[in-house]
N, C-alpha and C. Protein backbone atom coordinates (compact mmCIF):
# COMPACT_ATOMS: atom_id res chain seq x y z
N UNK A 1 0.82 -1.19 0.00
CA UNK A 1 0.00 0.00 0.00
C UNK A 1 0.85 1.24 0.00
N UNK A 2 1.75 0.91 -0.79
CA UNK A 2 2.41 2.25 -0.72
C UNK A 2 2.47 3.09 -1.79
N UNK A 3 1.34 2.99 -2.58
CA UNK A 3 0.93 3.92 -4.08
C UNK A 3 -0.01 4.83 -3.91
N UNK A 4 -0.43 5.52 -4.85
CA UNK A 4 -1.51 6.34 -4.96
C UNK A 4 -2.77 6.15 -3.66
N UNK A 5 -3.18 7.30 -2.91
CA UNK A 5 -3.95 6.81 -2.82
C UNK A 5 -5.51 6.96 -3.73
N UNK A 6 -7.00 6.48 -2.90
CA UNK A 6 -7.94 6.46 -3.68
C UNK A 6 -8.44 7.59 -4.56
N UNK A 7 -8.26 8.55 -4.17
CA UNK A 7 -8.07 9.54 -4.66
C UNK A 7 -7.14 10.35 -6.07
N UNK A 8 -6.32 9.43 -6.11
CA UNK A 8 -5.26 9.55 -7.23
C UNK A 8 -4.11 10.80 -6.88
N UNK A 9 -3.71 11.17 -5.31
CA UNK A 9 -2.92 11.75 -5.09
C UNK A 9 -2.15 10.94 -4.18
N UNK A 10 -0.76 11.55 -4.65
CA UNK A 10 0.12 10.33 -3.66
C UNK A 10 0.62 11.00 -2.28
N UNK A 11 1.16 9.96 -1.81
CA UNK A 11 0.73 9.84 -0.34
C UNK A 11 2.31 10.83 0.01
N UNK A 12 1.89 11.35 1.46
CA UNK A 12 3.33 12.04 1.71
C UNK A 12 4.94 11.56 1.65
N UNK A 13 4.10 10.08 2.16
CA UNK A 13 5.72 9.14 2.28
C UNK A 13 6.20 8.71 1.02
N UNK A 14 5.42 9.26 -0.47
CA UNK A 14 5.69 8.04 -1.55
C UNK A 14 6.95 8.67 -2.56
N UNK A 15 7.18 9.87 -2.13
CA UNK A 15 8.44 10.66 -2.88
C UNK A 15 7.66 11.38 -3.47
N UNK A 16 6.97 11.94 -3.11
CA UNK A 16 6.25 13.23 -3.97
C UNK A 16 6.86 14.40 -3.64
N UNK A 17 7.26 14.91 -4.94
CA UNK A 17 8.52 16.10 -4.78
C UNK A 17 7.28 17.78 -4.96
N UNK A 18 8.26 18.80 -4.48
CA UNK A 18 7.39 20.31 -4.88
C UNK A 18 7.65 20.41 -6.19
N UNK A 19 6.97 20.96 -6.70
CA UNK A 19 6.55 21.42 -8.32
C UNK A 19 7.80 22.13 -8.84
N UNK A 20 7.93 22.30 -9.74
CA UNK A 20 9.15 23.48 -10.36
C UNK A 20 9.22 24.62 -10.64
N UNK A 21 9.33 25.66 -10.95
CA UNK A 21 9.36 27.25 -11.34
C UNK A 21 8.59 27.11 -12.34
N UNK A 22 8.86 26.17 -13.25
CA UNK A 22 7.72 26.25 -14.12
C UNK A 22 6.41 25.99 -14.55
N UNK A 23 6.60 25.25 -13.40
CA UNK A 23 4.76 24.60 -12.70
C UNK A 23 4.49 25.83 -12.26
N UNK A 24 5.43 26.58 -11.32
CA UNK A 24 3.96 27.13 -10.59
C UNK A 24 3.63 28.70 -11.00
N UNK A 25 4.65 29.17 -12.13
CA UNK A 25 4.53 29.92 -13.24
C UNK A 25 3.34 30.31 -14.23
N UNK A 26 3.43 28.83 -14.23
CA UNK A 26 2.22 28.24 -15.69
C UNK A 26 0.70 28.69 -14.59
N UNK A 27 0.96 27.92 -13.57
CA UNK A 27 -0.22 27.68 -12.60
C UNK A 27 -0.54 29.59 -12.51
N UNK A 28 0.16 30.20 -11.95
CA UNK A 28 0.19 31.70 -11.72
C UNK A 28 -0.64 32.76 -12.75
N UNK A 29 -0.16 31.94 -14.19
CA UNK A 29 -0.29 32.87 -15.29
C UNK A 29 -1.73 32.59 -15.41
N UNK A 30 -2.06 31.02 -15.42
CA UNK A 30 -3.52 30.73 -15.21
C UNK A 30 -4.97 31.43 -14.10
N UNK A 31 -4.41 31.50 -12.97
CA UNK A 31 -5.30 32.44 -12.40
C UNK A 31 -5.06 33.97 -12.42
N UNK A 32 -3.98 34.57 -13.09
CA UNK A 32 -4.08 35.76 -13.37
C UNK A 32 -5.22 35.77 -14.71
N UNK A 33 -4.77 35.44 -15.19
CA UNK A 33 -5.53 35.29 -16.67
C UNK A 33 -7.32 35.41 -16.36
N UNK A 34 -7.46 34.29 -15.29
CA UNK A 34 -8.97 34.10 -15.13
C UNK A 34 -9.69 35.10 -14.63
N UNK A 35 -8.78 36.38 -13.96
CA UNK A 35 -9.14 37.15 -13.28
C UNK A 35 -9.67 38.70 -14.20
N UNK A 36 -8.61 38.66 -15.29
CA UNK A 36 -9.38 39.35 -15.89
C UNK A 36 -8.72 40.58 -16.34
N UNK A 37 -8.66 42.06 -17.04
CA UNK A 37 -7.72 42.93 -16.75
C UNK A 37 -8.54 43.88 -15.18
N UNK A 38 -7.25 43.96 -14.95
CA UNK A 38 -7.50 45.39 -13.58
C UNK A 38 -8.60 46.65 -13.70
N UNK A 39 -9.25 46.62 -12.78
CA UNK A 39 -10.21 48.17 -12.80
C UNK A 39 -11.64 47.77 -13.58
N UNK A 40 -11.80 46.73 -14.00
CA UNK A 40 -13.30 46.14 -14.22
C UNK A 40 -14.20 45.83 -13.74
N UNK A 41 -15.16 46.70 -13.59
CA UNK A 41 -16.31 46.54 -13.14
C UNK A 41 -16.15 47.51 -11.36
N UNK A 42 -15.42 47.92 -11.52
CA UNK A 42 -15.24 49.38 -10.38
C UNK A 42 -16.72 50.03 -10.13
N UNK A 43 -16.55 50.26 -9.20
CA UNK A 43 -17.84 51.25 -8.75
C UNK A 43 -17.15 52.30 -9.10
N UNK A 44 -17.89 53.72 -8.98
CA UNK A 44 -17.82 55.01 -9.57
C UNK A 44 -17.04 55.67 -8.63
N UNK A 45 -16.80 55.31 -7.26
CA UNK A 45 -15.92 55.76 -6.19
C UNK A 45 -14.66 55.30 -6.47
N UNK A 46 -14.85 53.98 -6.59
CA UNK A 46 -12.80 53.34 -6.38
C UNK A 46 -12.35 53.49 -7.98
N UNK A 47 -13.21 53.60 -8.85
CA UNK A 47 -13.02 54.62 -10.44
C UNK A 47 -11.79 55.73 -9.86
N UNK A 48 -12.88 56.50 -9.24
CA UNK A 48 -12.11 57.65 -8.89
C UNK A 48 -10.75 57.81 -8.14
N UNK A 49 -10.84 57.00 -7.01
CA UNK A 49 -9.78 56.68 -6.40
C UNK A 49 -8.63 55.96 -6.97
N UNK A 50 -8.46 55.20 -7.80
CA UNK A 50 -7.57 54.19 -9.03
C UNK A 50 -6.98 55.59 -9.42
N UNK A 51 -8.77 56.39 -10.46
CA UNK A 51 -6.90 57.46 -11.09
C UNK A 51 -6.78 58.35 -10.37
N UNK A 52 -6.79 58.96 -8.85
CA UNK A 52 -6.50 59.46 -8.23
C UNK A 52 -4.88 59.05 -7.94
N UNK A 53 -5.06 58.05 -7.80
CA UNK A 53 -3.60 56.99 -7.19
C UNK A 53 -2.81 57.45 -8.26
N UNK A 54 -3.33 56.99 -9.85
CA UNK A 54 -2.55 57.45 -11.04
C UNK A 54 -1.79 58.42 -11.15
N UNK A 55 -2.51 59.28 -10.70
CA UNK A 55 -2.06 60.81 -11.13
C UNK A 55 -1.20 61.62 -10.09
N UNK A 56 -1.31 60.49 -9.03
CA UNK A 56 -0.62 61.29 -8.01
C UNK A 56 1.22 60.24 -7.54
N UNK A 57 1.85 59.59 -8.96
CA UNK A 57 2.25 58.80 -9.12
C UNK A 57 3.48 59.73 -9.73
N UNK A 58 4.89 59.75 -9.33
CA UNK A 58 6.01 60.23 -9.53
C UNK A 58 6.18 60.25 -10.86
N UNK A 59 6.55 61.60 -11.96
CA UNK A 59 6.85 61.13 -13.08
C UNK A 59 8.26 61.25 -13.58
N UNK A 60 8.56 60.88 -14.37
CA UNK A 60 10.17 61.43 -14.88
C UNK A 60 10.38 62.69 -14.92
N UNK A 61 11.65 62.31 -14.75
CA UNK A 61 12.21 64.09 -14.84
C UNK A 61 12.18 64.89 -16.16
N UNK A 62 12.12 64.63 -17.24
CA UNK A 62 11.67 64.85 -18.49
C UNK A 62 10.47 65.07 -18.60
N UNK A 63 9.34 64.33 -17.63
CA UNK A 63 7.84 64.76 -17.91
C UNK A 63 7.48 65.95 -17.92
N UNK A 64 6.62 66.16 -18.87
CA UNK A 64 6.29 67.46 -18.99
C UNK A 64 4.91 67.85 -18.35
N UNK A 65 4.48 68.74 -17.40
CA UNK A 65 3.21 68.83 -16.26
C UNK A 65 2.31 68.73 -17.01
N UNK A 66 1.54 69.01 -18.53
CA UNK A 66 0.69 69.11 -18.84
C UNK A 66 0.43 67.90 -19.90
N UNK A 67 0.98 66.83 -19.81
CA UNK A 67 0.66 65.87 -20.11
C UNK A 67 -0.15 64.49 -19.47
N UNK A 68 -0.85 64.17 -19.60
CA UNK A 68 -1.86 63.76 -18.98
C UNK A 68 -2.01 62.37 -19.55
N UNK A 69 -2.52 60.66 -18.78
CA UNK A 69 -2.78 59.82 -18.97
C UNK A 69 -3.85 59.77 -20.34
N UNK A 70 -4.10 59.13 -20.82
CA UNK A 70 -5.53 58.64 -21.66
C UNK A 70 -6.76 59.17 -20.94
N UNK A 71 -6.86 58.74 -19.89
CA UNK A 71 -7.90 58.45 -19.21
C UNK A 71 -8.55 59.49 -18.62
N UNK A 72 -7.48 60.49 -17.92
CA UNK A 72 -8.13 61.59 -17.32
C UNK A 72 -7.67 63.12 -17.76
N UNK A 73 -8.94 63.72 -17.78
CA UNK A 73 -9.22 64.51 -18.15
C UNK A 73 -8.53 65.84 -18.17
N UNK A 74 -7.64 66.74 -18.19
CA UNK A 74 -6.94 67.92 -17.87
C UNK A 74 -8.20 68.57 -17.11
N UNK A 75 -9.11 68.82 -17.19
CA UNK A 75 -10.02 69.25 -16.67
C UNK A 75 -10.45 68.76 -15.42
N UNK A 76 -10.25 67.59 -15.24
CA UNK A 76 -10.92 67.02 -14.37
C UNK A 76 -10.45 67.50 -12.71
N UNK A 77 -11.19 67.50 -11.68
CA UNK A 77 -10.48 67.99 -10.72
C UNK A 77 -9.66 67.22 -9.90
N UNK A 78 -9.58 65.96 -10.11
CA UNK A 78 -8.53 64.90 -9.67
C UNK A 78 -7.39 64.56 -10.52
N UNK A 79 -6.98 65.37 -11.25
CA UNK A 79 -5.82 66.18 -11.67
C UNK A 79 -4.70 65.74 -10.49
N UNK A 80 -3.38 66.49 -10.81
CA UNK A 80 -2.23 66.54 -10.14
C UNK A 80 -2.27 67.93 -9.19
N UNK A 81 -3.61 69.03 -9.70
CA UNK A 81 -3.68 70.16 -8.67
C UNK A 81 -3.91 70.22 -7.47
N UNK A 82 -2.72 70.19 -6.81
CA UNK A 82 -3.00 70.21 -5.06
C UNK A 82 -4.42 70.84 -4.58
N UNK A 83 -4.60 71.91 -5.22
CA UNK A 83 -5.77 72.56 -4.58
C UNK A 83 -7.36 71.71 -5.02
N UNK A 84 -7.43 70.63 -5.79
CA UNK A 84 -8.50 70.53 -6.30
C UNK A 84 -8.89 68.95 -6.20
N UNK A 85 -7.12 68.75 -5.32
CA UNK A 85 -7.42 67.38 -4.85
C UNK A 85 -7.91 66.68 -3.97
N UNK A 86 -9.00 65.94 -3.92
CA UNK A 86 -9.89 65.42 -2.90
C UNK A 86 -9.75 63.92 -2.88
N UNK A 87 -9.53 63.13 -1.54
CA UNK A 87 -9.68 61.47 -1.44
C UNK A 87 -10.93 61.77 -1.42
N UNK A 88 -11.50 60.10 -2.10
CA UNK A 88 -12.70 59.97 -2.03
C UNK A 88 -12.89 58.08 -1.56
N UNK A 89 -13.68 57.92 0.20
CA UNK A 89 -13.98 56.44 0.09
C UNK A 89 -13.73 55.58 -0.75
N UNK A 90 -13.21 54.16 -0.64
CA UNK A 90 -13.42 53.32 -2.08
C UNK A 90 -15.12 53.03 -0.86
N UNK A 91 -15.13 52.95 -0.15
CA UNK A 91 -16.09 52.02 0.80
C UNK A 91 -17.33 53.07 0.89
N UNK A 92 -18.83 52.84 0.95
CA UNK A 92 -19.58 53.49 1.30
C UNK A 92 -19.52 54.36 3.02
N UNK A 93 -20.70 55.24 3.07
CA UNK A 93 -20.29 55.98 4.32
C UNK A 93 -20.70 55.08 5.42
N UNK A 94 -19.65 55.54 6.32
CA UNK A 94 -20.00 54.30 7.45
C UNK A 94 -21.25 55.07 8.64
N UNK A 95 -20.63 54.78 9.80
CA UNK A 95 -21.75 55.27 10.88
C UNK A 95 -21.45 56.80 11.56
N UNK A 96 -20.12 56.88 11.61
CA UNK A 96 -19.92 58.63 12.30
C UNK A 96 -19.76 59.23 11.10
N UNK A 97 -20.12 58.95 10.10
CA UNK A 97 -19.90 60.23 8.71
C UNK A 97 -20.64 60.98 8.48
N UNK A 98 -21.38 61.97 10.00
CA UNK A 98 -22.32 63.05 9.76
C UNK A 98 -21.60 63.66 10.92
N UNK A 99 -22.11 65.19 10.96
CA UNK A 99 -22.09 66.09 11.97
C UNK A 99 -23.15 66.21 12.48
N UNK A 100 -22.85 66.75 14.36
CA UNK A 100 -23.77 66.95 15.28
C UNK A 100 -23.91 68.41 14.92
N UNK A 101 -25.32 68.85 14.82
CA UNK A 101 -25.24 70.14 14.98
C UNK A 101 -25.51 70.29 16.37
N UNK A 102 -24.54 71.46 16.92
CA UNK A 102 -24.56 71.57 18.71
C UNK A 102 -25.42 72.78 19.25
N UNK A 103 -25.84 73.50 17.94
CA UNK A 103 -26.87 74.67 18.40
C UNK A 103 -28.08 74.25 18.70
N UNK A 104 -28.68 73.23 18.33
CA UNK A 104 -29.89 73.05 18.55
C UNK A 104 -30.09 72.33 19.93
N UNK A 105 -31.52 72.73 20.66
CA UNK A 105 -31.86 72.66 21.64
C UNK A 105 -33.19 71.57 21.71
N UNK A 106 -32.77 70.45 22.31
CA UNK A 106 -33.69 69.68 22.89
C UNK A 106 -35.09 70.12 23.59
N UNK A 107 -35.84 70.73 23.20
CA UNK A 107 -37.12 70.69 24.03
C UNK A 107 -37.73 70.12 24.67
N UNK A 108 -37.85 68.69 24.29
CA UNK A 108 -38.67 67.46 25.05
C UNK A 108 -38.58 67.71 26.32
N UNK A 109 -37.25 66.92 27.16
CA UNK A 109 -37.46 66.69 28.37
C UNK A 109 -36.41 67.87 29.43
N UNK A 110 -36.61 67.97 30.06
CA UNK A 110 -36.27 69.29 31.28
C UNK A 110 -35.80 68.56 32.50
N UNK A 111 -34.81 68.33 32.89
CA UNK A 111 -34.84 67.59 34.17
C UNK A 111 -34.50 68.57 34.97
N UNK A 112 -35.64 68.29 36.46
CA UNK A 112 -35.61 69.17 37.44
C UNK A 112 -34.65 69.00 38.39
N UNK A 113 -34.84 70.11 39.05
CA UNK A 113 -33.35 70.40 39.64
C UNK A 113 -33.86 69.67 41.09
N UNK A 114 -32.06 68.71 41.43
CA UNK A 114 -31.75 67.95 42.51
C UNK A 114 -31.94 68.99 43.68
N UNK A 115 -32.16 68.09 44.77
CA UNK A 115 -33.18 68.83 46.34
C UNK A 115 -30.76 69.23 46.63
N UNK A 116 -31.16 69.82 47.31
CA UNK A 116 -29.98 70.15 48.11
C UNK A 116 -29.50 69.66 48.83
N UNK A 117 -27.88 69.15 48.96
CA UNK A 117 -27.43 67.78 49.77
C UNK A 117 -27.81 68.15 51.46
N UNK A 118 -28.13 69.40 51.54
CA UNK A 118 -27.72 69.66 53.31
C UNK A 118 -29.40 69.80 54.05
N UNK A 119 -30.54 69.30 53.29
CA UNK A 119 -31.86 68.98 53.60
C UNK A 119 -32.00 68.02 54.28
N UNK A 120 -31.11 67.28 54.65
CA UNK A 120 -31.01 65.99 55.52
C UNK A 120 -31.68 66.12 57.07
N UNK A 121 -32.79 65.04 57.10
CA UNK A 121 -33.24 65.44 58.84
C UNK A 121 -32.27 64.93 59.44
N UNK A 122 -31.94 66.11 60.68
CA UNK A 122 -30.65 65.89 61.81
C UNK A 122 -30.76 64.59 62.46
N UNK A 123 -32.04 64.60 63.00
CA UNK A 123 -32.14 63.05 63.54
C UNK A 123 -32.19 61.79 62.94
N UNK A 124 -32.15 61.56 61.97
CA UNK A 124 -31.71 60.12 60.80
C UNK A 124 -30.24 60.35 60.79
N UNK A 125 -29.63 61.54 60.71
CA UNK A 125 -28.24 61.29 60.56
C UNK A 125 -27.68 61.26 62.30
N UNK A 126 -28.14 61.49 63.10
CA UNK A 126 -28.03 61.58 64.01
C UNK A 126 -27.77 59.75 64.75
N UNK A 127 -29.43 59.38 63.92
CA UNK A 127 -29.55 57.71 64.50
C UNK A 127 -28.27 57.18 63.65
N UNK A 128 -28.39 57.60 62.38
CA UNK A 128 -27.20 56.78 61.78
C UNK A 128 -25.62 56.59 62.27
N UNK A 129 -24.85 57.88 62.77
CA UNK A 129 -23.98 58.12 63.61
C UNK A 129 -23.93 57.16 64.98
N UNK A 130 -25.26 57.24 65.69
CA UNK A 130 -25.05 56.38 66.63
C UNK A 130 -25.45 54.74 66.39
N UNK A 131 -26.18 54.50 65.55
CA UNK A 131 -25.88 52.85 65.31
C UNK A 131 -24.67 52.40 64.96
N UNK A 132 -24.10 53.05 63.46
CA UNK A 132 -22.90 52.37 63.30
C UNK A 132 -21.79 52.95 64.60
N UNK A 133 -21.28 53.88 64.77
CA UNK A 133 -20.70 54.70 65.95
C UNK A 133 -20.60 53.68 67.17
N UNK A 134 -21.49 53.29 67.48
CA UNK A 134 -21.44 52.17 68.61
C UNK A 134 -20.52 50.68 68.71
N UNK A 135 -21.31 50.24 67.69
CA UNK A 135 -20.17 49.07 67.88
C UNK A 135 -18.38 49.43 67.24
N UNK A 136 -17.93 50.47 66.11
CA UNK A 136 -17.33 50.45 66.14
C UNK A 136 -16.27 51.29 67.25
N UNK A 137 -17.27 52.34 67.93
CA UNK A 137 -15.99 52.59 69.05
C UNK A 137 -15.81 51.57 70.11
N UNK A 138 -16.91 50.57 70.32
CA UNK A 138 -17.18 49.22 70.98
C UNK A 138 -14.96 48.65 70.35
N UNK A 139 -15.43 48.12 69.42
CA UNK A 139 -14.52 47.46 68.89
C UNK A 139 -12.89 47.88 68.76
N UNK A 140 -13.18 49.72 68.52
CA UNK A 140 -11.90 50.30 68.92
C UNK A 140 -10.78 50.42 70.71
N UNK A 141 -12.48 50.30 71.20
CA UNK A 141 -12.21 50.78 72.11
C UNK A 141 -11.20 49.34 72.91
N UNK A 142 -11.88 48.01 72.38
CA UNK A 142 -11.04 46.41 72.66
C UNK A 142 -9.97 46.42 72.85
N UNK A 143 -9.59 46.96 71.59
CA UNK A 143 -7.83 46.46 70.78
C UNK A 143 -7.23 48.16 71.11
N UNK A 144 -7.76 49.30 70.98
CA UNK A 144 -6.69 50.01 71.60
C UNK A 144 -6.67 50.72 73.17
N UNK A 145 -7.71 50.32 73.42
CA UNK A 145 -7.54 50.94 75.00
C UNK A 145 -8.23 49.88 75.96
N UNK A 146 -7.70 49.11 76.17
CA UNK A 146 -7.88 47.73 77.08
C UNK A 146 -8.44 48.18 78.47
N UNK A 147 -7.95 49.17 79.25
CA UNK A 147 -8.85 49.30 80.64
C UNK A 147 -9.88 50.47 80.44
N UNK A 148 -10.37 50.46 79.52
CA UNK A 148 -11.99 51.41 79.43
C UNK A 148 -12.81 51.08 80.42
N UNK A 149 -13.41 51.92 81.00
CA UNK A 149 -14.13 51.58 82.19
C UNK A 149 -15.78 51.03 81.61
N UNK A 150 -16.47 50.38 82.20
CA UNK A 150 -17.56 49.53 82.02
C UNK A 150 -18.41 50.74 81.56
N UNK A 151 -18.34 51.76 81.91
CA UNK A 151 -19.44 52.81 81.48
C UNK A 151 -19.37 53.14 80.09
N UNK A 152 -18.24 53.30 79.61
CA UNK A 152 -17.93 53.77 78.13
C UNK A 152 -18.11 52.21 77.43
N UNK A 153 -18.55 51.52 77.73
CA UNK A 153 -19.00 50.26 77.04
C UNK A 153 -20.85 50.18 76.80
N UNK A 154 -21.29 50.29 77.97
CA UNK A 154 -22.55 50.50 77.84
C UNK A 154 -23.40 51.80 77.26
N UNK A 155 -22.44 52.87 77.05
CA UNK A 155 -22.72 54.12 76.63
C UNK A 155 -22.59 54.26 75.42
N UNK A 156 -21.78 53.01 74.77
CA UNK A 156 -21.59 53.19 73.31
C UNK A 156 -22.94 51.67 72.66
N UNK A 157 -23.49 50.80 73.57
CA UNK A 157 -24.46 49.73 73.72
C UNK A 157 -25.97 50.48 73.48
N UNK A 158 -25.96 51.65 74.42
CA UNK A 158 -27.06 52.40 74.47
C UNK A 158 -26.98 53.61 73.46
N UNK A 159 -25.91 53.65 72.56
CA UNK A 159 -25.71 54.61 71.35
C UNK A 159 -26.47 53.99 70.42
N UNK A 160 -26.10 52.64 70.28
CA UNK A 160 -26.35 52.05 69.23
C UNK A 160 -27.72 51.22 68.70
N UNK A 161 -27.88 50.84 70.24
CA UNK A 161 -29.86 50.34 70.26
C UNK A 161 -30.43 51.40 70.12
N UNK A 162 -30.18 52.71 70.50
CA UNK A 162 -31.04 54.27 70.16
C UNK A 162 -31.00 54.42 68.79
N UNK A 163 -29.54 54.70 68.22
CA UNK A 163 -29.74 54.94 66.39
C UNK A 163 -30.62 53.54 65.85
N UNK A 164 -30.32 52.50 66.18
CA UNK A 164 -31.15 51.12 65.34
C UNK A 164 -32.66 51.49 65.88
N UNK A 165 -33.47 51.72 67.24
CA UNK A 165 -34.49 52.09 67.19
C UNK A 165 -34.93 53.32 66.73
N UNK A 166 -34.23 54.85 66.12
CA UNK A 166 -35.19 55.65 65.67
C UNK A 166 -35.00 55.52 64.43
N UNK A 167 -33.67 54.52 63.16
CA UNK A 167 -33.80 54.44 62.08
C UNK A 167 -35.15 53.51 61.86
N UNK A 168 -35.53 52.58 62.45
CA UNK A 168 -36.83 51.51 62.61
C UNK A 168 -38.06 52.36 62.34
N UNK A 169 -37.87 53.38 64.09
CA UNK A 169 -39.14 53.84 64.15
C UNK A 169 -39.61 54.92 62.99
N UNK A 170 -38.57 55.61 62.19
CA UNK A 170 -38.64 56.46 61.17
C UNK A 170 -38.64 55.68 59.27
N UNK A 171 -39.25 54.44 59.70
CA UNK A 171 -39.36 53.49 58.34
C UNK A 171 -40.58 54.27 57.85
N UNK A 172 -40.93 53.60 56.67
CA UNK A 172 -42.37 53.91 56.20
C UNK A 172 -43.65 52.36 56.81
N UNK A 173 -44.68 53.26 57.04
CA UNK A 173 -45.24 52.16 58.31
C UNK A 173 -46.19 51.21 57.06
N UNK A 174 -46.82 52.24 56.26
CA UNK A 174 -47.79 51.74 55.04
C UNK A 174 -47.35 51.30 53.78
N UNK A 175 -46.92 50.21 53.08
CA UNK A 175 -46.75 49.66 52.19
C UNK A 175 -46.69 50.54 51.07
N UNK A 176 -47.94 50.60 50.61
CA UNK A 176 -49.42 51.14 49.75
C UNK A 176 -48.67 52.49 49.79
N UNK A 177 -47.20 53.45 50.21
CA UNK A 177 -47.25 54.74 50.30
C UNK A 177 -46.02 54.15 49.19
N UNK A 178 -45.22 53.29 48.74
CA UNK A 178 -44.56 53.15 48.10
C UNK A 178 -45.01 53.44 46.15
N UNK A 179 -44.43 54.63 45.64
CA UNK A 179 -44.91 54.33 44.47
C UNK A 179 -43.81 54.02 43.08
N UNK A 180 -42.88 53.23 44.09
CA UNK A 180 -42.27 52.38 42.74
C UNK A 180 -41.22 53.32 42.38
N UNK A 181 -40.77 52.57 41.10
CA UNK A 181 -39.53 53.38 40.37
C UNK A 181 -40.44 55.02 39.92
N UNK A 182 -39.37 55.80 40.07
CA UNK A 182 -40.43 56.81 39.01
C UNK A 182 -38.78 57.11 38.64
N UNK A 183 -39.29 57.61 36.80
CA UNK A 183 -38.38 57.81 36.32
C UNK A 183 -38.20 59.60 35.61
């Protein structure tokens, strides 16, 4: 089994050598060929852009400026005139290829103006201070000052059941007063 296989290509191990310069020459000239000449069937943009490329293509030092390809026009404004030269997409316009105009004014929606940070009732911030406040001077008080007297323990006990009972007692009592997200 060491021939062709079913296929009629031979196998890696069977001495199958790479092709020659002139195989893959021949092969080369063949799909150039199939392809066709260059610039056929162009859209009217990459038209433009092709002899743009043309014209903007180094000439001899002998060239004379007012000599011009076949193709394009002395007239035309994609010429060799700096001033009249414009790229143009080969690709259609994509998604940011407009301007914002920034003068114009949204009418629709108005958003009203935020309450003021310092409207806060004293006593919610007050309970809040002493709930959390409690256990952590509780906890400071452990690890850095070891003979605290029993009073400054219960004084920071009775800080903290006071803020947890008036944040409670200052909940909303009626369900039914909740009206949801508002946006």
């Amino acid at each position: 089994m060491n021939g062709p296989t079913s296929g009629g290509e031979p196998r890696p191990g069977d001495g199958a050598h790479e092709p020659s310069d002139a195989d893959v020459e021949a092969s080369w000239a063949e799909i150039t060929a199939r392809l066709g000449p260059l610039g056929e069937g162009l859209t009217e943009e990459a038209a433009d852009l092709e002899r743009l490329n043309r014209s903007a293509e180094p000439r001899p030092a002998g060239a004379a400026d007012d000599v011009h390809d076949g193709d394009v026009d002395p007239g035309d404004p994609l010429d060799n005139d700096p001033e009249g030269t414009r790229a143009t997409p080969a690709v259609g316009p994509g998604p940011r290829d407009y301007g914002v105009d920034e003068t114009e004014e949204d009418d629709g929606y108005v958003p009203p103006e935020p309450e003021p940070l310092d409207t806060s009732d004293p006593l919610v911030t007050m309970a809040w201070i002493g709930a959390i406040g409690g256990p952590v001077a509780t906890v400071l008080a452990l690890i850095l000052w070891a003979g605290a007297p029993q009073l400054f323990y219960i004084g920071a006990l009775v800080c903290s059941l006071l803020g947890w009972g008036i944040l409670l007692w200052r909940m909303p009592k009626d369900p039914s007063d909740d009206d949801g997200a508002v946006v």
